[in-house]
C-alpha atoms as a PDB file:
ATOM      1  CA  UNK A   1       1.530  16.080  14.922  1.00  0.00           C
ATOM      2  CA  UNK A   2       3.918  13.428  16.383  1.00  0.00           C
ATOM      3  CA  UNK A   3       1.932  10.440  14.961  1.00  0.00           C
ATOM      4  CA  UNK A   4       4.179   7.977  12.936  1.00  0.00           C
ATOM      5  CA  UNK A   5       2.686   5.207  11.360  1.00  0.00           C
ATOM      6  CA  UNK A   6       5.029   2.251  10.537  1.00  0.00           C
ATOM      7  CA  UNK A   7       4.558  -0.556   7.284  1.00  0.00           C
ATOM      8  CA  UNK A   8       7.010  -2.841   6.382  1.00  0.00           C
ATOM      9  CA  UNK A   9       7.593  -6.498   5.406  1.00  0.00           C
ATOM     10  CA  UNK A  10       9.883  -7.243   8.270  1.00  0.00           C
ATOM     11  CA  UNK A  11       7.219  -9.328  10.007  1.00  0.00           C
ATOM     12  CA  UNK A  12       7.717 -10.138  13.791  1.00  0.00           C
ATOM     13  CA  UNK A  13      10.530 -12.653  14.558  1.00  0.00           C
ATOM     14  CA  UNK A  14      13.478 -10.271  14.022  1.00  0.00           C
ATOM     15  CA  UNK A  15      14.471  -6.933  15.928  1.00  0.00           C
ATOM     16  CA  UNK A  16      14.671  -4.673  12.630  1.00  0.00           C
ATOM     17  CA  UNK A  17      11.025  -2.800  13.778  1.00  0.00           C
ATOM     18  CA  UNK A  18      12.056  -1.964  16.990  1.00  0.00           C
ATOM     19  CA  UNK A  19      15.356  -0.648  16.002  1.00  0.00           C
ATOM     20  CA  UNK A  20      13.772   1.806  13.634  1.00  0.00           C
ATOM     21  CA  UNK A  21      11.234   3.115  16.551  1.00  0.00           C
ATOM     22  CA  UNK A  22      14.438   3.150  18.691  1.00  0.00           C
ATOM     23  CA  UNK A  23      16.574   5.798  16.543  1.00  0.00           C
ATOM     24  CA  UNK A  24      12.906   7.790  16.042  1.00  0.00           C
ATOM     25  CA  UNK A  25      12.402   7.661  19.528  1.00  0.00           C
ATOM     26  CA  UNK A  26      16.081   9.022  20.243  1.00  0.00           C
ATOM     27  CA  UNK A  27      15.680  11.745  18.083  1.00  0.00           C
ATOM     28  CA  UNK A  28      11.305  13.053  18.721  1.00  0.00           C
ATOM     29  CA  UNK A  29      10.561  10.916  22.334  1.00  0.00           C
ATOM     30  CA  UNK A  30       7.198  12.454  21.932  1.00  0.00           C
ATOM     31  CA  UNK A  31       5.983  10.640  19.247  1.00  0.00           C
ATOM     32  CA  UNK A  32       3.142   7.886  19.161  1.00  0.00           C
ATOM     33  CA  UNK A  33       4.223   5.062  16.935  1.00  0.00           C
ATOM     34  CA  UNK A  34       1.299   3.294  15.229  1.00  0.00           C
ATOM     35  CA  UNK A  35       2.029   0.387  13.418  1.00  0.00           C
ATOM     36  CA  UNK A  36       0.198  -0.775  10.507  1.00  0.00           C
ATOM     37  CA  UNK A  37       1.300  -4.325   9.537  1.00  0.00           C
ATOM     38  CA  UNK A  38       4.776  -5.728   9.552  1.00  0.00           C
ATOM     39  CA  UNK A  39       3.601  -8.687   7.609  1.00  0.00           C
ATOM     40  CA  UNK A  40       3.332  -7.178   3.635  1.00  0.00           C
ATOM     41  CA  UNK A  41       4.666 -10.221   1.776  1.00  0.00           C
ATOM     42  CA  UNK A  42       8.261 -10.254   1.727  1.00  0.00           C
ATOM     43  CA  UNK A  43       9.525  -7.644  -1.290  1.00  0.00           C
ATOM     44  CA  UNK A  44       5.772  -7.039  -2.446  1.00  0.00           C
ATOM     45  CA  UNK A  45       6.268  -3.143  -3.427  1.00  0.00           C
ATOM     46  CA  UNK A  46       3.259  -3.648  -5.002  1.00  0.00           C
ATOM     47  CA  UNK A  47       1.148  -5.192  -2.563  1.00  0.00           C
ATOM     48  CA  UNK A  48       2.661  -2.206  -0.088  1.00  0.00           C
ATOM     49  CA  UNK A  49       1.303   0.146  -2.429  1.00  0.00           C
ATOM     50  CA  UNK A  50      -2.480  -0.779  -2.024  1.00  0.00           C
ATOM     51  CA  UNK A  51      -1.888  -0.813   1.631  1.00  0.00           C
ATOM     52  CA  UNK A  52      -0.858   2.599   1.672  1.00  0.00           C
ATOM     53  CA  UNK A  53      -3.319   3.856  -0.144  1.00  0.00           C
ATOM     54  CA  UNK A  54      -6.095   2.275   1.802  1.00  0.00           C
ATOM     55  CA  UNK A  55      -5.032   3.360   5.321  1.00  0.00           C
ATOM     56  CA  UNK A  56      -3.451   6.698   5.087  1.00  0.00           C
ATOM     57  CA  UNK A  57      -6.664   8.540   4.945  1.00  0.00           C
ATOM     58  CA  UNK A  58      -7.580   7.409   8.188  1.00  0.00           C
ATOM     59  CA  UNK A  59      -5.081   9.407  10.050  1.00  0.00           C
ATOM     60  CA  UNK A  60      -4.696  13.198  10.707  1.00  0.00           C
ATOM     61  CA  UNK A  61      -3.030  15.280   8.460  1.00  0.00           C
ATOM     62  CA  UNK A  62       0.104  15.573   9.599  1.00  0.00           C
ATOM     63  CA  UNK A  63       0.816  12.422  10.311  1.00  0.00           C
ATOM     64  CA  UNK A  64       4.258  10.674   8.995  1.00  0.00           C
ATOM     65  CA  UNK A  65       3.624   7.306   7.234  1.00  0.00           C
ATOM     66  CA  UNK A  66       7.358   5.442   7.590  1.00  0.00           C
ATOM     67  CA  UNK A  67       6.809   2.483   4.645  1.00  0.00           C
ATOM     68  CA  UNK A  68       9.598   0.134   4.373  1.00  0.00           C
ATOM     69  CA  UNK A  69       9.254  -2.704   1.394  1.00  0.00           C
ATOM     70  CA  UNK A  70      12.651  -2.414  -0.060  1.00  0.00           C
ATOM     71  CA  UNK A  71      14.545  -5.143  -1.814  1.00  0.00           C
ATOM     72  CA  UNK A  72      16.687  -2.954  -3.644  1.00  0.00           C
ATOM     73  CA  UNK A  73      18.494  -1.470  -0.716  1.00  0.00           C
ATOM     74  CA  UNK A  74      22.075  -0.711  -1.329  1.00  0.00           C
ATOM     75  CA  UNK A  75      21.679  -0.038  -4.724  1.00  0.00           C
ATOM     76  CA  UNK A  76      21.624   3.492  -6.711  1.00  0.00           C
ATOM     77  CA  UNK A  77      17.387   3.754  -5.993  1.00  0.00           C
ATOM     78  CA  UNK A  78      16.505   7.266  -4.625  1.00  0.00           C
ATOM     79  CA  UNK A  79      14.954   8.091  -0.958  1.00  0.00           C
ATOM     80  CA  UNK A  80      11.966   9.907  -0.847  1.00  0.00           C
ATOM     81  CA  UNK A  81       9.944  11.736   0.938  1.00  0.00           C
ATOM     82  CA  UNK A  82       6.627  12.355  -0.266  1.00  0.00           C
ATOM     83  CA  UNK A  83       3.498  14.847   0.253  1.00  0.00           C
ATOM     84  CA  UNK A  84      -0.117  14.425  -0.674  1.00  0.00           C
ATOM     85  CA  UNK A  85      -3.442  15.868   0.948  1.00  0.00           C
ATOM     86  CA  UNK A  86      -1.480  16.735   4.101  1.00  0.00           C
ATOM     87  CA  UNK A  87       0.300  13.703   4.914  1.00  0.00           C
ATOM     88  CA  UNK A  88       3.802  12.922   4.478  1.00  0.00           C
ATOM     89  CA  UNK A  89       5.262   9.694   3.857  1.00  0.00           C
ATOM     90  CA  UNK A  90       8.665   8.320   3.661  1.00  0.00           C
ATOM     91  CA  UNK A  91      10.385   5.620   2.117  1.00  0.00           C
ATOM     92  CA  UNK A  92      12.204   3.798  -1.097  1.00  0.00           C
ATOM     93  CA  UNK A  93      11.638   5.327  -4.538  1.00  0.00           C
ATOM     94  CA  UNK A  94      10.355   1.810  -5.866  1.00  0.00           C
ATOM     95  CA  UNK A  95       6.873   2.347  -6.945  1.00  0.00           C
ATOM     96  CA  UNK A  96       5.496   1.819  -2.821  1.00  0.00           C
ATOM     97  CA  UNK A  97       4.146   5.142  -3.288  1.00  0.00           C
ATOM     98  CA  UNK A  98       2.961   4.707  -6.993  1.00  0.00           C
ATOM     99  CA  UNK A  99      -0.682   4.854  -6.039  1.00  0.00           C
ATOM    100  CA  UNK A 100      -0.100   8.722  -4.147  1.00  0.00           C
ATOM    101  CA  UNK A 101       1.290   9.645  -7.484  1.00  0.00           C
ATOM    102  CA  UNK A 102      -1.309   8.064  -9.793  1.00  0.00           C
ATOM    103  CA  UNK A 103      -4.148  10.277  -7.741  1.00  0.00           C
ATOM    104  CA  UNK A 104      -2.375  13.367  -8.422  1.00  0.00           C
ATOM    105  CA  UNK A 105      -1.425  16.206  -5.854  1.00  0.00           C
ATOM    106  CA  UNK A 106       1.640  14.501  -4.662  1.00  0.00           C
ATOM    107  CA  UNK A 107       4.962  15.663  -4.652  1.00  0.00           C
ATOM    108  CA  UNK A 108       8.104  13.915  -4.111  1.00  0.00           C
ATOM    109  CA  UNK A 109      11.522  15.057  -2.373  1.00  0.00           C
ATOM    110  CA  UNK A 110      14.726  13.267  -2.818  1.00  0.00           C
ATOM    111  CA  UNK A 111      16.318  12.557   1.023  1.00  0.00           C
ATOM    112  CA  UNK A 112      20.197  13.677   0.118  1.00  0.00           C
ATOM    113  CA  UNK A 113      20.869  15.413   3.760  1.00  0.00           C
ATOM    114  CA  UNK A 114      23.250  13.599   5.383  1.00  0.00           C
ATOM    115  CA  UNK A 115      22.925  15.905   8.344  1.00  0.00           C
ATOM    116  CA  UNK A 116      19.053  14.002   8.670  1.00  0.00           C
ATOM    117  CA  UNK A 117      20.698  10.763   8.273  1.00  0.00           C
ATOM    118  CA  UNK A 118      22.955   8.007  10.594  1.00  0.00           C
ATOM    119  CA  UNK A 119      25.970   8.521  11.062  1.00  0.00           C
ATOM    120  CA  UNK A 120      27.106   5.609   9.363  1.00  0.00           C
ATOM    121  CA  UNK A 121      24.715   3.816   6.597  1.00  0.00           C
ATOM    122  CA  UNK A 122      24.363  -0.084   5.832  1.00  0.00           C
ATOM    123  CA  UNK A 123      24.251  -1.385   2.303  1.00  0.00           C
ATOM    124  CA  UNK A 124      21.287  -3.363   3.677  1.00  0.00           C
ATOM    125  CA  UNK A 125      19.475  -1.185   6.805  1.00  0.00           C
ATOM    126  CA  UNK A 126      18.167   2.156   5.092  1.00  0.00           C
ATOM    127  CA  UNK A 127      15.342   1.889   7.442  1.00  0.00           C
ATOM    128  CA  UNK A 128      17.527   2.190  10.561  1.00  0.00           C
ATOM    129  CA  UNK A 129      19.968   4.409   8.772  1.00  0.00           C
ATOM    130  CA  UNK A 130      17.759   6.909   6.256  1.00  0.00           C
ATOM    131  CA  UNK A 131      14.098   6.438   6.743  1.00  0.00           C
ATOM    132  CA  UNK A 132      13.790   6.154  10.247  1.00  0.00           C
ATOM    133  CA  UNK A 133      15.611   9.134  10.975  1.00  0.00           C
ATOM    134  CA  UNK A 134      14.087  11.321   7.840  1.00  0.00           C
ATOM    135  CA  UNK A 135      10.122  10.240   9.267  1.00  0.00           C
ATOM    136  CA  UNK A 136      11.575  11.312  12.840  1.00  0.00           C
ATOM    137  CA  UNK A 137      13.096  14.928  11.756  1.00  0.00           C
ATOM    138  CA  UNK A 138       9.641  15.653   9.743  1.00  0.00           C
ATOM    139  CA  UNK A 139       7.496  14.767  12.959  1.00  0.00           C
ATOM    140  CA  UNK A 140       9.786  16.926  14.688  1.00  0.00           C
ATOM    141  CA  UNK A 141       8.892  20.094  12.212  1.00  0.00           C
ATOM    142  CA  UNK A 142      11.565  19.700   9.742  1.00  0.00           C
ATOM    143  CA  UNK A 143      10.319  20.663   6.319  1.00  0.00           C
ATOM    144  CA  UNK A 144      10.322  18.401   3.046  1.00  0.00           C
ATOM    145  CA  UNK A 145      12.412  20.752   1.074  1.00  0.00           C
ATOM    146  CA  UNK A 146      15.488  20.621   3.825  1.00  0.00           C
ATOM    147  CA  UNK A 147      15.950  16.967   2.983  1.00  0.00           C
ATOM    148  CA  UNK A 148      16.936  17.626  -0.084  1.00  0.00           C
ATOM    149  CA  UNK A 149      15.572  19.327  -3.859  1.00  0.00           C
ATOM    150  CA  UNK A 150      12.312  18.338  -5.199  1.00  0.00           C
ATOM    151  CA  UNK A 151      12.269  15.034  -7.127  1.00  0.00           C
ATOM    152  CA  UNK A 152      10.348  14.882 -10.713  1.00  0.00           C
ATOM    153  CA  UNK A 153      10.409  11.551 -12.090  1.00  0.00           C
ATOM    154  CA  UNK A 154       9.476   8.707  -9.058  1.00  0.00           C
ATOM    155  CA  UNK A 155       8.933   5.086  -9.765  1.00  0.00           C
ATOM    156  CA  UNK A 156       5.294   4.291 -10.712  1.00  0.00           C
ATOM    157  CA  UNK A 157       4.217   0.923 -11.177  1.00  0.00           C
ATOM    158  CA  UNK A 158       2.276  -0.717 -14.500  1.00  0.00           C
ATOM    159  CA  UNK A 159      -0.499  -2.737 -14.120  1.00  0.00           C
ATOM    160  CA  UNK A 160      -2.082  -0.921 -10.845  1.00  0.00           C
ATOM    161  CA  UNK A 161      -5.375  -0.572 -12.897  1.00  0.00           C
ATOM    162  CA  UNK A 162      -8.280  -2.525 -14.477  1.00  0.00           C
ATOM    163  CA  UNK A 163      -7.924  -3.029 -18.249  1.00  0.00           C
ATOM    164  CA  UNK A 164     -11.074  -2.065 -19.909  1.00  0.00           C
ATOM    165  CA  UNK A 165     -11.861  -3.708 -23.426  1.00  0.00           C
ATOM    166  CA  UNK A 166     -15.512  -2.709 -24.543  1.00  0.00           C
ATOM    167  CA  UNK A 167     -17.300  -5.159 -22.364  1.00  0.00           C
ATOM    168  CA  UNK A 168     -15.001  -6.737 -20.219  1.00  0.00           C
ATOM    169  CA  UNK A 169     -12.962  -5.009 -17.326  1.00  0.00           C
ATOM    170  CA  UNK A 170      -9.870  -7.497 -16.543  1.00  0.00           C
ATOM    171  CA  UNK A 171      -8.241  -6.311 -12.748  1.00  0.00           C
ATOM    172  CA  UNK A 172      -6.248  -9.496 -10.918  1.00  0.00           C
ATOM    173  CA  UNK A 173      -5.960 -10.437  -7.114  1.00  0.00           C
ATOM    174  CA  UNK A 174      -3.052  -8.337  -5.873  1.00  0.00           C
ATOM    175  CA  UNK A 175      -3.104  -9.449  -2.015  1.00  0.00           C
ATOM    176  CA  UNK A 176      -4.843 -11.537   1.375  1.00  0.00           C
ATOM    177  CA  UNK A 177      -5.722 -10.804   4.345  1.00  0.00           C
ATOM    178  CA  UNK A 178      -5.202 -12.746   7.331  1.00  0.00           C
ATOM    179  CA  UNK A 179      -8.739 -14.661   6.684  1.00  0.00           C
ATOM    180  CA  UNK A 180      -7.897 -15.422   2.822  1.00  0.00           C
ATOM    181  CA  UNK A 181     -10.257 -13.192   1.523  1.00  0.00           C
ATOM    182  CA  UNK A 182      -8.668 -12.233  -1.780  1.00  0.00           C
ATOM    183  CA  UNK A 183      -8.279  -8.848  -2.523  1.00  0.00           C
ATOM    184  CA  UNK A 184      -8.689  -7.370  -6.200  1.00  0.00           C
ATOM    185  CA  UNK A 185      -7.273  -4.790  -8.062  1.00  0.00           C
ATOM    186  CA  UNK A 186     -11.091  -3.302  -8.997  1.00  0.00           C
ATOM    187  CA  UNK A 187     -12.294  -0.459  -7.159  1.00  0.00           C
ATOM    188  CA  UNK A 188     -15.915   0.018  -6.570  1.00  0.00           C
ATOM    189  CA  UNK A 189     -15.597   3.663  -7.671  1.00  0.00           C
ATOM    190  CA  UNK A 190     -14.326   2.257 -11.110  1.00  0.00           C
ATOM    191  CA  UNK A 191     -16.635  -1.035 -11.069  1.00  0.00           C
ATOM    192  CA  UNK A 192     -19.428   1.247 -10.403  1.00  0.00           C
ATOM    193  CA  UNK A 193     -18.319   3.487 -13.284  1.00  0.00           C
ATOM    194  CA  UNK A 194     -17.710   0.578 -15.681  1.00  0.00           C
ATOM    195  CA  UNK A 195     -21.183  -1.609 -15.024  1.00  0.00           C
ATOM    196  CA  UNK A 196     -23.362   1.986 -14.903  1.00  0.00           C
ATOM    197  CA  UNK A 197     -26.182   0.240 -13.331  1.00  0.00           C
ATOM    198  CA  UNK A 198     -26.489  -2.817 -16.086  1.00  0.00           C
ATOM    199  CA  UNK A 199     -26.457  -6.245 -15.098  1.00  0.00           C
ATOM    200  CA  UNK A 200     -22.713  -7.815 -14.704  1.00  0.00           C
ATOM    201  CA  UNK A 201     -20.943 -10.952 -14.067  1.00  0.00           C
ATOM    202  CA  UNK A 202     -17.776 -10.933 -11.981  1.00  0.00           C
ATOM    203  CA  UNK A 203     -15.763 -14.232 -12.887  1.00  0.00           C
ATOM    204  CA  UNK A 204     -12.526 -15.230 -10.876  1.00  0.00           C
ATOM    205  CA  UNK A 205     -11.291 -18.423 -10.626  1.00  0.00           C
ATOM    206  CA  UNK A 206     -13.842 -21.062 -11.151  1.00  0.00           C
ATOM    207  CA  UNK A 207     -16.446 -18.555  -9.372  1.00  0.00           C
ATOM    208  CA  UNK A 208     -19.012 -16.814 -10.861  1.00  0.00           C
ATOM    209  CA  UNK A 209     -21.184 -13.823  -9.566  1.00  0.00           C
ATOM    210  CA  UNK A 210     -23.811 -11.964 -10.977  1.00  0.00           C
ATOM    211  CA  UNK A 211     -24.151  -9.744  -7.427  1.00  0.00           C
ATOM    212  CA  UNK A 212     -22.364  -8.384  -4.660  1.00  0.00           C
ATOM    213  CA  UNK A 213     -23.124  -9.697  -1.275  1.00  0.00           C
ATOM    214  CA  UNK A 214     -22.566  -6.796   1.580  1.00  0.00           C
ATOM    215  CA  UNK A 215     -20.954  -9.120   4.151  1.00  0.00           C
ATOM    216  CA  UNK A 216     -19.295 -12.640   3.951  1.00  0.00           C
ATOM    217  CA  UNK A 217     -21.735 -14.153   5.730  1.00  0.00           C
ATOM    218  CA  UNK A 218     -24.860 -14.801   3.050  1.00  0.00           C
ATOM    219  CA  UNK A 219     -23.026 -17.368   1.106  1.00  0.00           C
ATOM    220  CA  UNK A 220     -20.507 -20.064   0.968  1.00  0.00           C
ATOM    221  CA  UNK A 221     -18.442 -17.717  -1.469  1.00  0.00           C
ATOM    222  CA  UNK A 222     -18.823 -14.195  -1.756  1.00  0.00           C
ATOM    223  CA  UNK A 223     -17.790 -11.183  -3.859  1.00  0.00           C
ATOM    224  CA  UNK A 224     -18.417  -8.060  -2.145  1.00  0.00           C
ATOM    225  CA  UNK A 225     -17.127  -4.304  -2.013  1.00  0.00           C
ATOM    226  CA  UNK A 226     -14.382  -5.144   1.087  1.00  0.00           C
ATOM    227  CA  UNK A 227     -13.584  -2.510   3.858  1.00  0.00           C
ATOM    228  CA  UNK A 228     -10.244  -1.389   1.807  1.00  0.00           C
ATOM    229  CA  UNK A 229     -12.866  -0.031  -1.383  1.00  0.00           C
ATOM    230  CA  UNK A 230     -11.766  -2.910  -3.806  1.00  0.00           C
ATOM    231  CA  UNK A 231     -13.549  -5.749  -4.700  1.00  0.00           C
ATOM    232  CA  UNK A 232     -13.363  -8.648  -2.919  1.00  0.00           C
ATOM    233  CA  UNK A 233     -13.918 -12.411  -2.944  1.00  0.00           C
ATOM    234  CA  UNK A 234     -14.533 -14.786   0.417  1.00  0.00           C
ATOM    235  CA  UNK A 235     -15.023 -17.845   2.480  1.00  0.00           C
ATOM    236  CA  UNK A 236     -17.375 -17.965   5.139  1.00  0.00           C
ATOM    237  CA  UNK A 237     -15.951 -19.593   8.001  1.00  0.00           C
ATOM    238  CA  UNK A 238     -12.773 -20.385   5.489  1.00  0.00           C
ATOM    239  CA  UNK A 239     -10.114 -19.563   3.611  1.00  0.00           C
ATOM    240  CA  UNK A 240     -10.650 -18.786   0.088  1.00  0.00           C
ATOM    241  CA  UNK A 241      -6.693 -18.711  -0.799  1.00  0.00           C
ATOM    242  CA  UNK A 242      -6.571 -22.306   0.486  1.00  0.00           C
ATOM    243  CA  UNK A 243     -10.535 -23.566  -0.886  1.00  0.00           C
ATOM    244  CA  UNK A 244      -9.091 -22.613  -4.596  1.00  0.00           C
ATOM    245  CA  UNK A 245      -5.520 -23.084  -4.345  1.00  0.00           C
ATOM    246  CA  UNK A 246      -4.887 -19.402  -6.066  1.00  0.00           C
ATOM    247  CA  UNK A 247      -2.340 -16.753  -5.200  1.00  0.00           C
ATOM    248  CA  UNK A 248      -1.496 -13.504  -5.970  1.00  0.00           C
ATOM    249  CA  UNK A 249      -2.108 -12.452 -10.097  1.00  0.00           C
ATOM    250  CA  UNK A 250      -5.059 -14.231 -10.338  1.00  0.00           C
ATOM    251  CA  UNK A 251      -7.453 -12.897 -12.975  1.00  0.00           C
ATOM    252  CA  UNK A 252     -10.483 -11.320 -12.097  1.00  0.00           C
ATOM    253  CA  UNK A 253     -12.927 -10.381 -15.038  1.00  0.00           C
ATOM    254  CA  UNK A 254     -16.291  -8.308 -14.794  1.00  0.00           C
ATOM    255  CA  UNK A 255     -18.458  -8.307 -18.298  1.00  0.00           C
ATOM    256  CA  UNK A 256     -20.681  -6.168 -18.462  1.00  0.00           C
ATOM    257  CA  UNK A 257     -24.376  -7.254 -20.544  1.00  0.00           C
ATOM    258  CA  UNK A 258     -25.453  -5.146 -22.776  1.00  0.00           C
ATOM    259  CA  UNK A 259     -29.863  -3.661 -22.373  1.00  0.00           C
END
């Protein structure tokens, strides 16, 4: 396929993305590099794992996702690649790709070749040195299963889900975007599922909602089903981060009201 896609938290000021499209380029020059954001919060596996799993689908099978979020480098953590619904995707065994696992159908491959790696490799650059050239080798046709044997027991993150407690469905906000919307850990597939068609109230913060709004503009604050699947709070015209001074972990509770 020769499509790459690249996410990391390396944001924009230093020269570590465009060394890792360097040694792909040196080893498939026909590939298209897409990138995806640079700009995941610094060490936010978890925030990296949403991410992934809202974009991937988007692409061709085939396509190599490269996802760098890794503030364990150096250390004993395994190198992955991974397989699900015709993608591959490479990078840190961390809990980045805990959200591929928890859907089922993926399977995981420990990167142990050293013939698919740098020939020398940094206690803090396993994006240059490992991931870089495993994404670059797979776009090239090289199989999972030559990197190295099938893995069995990958890092999965707790907490990825809504907590349901007869009534009440507790999720939290696990990222922003670039507008300070804030972006929950509820899907609408399991929102939908929870409420079955009674009437609700979605509480975060010191905001209150008894409906969703389809776009941002119909109120001052909004809570609406966001482009990524997952509910979603907003500002028109604003930034709800800065309006409520919350961050990341905030709680977000739906209760449900009984006929």
């Amino acid at each position: 396929m020769n499509i790459i896609t690249v996410l990391t938290d390396f944001g924009g000021r230093d020269p570590y993305v465009g060394v890792m499209k360097g040694v792909m380029l040196g080893i498939n020059p026909h590939l298209h590099i897409v990138d995806i954001t640079h700009e995941v919060g610094p060490q936010d596996v978890e925030e990296a794992s949403f991410l992934i799993g809202e974009y991937f689908p988007h692409f061709p099978k085939g396509t190599v996702h490269l996802c760098v979020v890794d503030p364990t480098v150096g250390s004993a953590r395994k190198a992955l690649i991974v397989t699900k619904d015709g993608h591959l995707f490479v990078g840190p065994d961390n809990g980045i790709f805990s959200l591929l696992f928890a859907g089922g159908e993926a399977r995981a491959y420990e990167i142990a070749n050293k013939r698919f790696m740098g020939a020398s490799l940094s206690g803090t650059f396993h994006g240059r040195d490992v991931f870089a050239p495993a994404a670059a080798h797979l776009s090239a046709g090289t199989g999972p299963s030559e990197f190295g044997p099938v893995y069995a027991r990958p890092v999965v993150l707790d907490g990825l889900f809504p907590i349901i407690d007869h009534e009440t469905m507790e999720g939290r906000i696990v990222r922003f975007d670039r507008f300070g919307n804030a972006i929950s850990t509820i899907s609408f597939d399991v929102f939908n599922d929870f409420v079955a068609g009674r009437l609700f109230t979605i509480e975060m913060s010191t905001l209150a909602f008894d409906a969703l709004s389809r776009s941002y503009y119909e109120a001052r604050h909004t809570c609406l089903v966001g482009s990524s699947g997952y509910l979603e709070f907003g500002l028109f015209k604003g930034s709800l981060a800065r309006d409520l001074g919350i961050d990341k972990g905030e709680k977000v509770t739906v209760r449900r009201h009984l006929p």
